[in-house]
N, C-alpha and C. Protein backbone atom coordinates (compact mmCIF):
# COMPACT_ATOMS: atom_id res chain seq x y z
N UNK A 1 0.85 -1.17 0.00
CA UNK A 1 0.00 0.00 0.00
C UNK A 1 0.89 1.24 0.00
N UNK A 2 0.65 2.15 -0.64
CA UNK A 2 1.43 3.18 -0.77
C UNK A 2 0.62 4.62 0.29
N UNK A 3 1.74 5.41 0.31
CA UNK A 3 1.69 6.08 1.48
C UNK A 3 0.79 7.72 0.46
N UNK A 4 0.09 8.11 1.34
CA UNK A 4 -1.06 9.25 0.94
C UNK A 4 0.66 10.50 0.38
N UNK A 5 0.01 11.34 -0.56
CA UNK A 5 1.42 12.11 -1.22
C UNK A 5 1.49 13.55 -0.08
N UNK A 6 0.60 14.00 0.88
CA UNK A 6 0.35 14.92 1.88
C UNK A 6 1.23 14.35 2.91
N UNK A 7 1.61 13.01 3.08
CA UNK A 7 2.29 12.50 4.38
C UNK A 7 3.87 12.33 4.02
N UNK A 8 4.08 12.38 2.72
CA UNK A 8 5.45 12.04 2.48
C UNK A 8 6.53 13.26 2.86
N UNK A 9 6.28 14.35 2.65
CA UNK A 9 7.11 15.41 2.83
C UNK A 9 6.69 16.15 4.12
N UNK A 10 7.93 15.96 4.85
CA UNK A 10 7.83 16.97 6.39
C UNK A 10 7.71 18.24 6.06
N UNK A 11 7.86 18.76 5.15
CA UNK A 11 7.32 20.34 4.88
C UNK A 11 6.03 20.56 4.51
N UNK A 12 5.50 19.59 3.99
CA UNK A 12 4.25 19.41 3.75
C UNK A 12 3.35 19.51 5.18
N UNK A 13 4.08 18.55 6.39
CA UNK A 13 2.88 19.00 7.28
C UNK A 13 3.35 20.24 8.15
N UNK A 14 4.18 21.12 7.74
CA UNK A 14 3.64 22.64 8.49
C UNK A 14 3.24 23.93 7.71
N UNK A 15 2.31 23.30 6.47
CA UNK A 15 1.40 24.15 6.16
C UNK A 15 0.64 25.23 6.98
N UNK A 16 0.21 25.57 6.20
CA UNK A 16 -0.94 26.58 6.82
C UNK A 16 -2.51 25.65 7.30
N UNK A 17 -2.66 26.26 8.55
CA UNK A 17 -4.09 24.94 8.47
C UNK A 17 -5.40 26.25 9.20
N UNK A 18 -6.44 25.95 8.54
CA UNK A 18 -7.42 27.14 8.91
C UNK A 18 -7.92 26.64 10.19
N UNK A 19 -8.11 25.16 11.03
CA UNK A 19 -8.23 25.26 12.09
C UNK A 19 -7.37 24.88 13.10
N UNK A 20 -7.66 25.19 14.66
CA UNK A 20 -6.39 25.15 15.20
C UNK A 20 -6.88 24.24 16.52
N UNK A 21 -5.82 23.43 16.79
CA UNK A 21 -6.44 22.43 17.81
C UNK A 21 -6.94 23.10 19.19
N UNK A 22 -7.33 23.13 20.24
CA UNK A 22 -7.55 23.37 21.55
C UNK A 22 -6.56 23.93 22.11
N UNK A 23 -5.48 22.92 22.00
CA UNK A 23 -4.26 23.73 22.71
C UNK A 23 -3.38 24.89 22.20
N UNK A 24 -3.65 24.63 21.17
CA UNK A 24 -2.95 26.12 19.65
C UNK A 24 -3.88 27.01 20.70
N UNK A 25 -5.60 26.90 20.44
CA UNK A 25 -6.55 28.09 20.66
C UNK A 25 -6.15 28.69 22.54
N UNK A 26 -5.81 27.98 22.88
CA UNK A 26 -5.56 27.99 24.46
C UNK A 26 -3.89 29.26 24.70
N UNK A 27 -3.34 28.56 23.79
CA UNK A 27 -1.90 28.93 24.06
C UNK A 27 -2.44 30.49 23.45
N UNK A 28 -3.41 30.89 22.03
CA UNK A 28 -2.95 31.88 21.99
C UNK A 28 -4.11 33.42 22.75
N UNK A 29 -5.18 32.28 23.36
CA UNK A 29 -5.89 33.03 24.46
C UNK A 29 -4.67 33.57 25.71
N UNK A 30 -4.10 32.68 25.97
CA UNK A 30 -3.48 33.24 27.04
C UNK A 30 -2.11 34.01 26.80
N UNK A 31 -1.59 34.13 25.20
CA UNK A 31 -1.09 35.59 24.86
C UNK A 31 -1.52 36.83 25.06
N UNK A 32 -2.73 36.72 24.37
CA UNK A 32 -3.90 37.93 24.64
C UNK A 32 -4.35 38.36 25.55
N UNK A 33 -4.25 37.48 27.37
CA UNK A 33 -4.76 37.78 28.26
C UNK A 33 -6.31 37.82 28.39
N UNK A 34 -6.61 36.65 27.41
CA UNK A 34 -8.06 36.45 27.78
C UNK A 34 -8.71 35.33 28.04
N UNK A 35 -7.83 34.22 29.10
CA UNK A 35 -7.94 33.55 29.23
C UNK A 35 -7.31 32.94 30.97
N UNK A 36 -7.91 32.29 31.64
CA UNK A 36 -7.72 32.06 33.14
C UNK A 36 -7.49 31.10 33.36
N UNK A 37 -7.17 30.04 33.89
CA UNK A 37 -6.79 28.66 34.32
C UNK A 37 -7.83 28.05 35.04
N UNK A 38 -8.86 28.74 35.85
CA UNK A 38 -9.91 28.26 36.66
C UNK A 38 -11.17 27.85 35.42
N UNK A 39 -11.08 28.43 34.20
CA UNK A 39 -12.20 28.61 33.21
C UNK A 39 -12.22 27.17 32.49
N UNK A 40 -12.62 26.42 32.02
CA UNK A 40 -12.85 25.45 31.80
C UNK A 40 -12.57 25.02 29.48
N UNK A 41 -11.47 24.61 29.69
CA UNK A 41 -11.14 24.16 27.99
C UNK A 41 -12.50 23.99 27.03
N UNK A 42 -13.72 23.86 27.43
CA UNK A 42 -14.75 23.26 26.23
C UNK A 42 -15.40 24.34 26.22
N UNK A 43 -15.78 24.77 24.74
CA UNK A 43 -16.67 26.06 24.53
C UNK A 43 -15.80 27.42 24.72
N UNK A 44 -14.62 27.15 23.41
CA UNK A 44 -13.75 28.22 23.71
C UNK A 44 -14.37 29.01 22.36
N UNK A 45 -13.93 30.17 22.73
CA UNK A 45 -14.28 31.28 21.56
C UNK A 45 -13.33 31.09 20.18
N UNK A 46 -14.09 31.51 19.34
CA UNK A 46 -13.29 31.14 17.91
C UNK A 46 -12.13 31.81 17.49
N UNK A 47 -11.19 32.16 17.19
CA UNK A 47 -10.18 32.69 16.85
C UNK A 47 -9.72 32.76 15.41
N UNK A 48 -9.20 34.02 15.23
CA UNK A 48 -9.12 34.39 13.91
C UNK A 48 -7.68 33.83 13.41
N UNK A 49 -7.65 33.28 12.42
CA UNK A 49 -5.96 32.31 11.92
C UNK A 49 -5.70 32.70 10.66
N UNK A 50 -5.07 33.75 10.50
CA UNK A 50 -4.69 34.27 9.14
C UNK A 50 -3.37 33.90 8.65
N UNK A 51 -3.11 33.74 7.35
CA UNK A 51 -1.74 33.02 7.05
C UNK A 51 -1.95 34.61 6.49
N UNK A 52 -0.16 35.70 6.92
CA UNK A 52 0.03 36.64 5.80
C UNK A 52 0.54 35.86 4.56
N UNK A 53 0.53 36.96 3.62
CA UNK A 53 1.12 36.72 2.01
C UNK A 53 1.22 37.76 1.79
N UNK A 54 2.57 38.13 0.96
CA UNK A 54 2.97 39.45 0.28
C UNK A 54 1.67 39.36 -1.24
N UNK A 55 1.39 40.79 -0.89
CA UNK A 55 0.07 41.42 -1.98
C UNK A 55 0.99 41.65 -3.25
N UNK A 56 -0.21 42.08 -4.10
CA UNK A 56 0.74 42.62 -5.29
C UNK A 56 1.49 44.03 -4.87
N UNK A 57 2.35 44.20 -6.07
CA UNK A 57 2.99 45.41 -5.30
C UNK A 57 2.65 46.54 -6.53
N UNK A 58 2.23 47.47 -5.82
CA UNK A 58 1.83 48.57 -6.27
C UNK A 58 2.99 49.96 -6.81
């Protein structure tokens, strides 16, 4: 059986990914300071995950 062509290259998996696991969303609540340790991991607020890219250039 041959291996999926997304799994073969380690550069391949640190793409850009539009969602972010719990602990990504956690780590970057508590950059922001909006996030407490007593508050409970399920039913976290959504977070915005933008990959930049250079625009055209004007």
């Amino acid at each position: 059986m041959s291996m999926d062509r997304s799994l073969r290259y380690r550069a391949a998996l640190s793409r850009h990914r539009n969602v972010l696991s719990r602990a990504e969303r956690l780590a970057i609540l508590k950059d922001q300071g909006r996030w407490s340790e007593d508050r409970s991991p399920l039913g976290l607020p959504k977070l915005a995950h933008r990959k930049g890219h250079a625009g055209k250039g004007h």
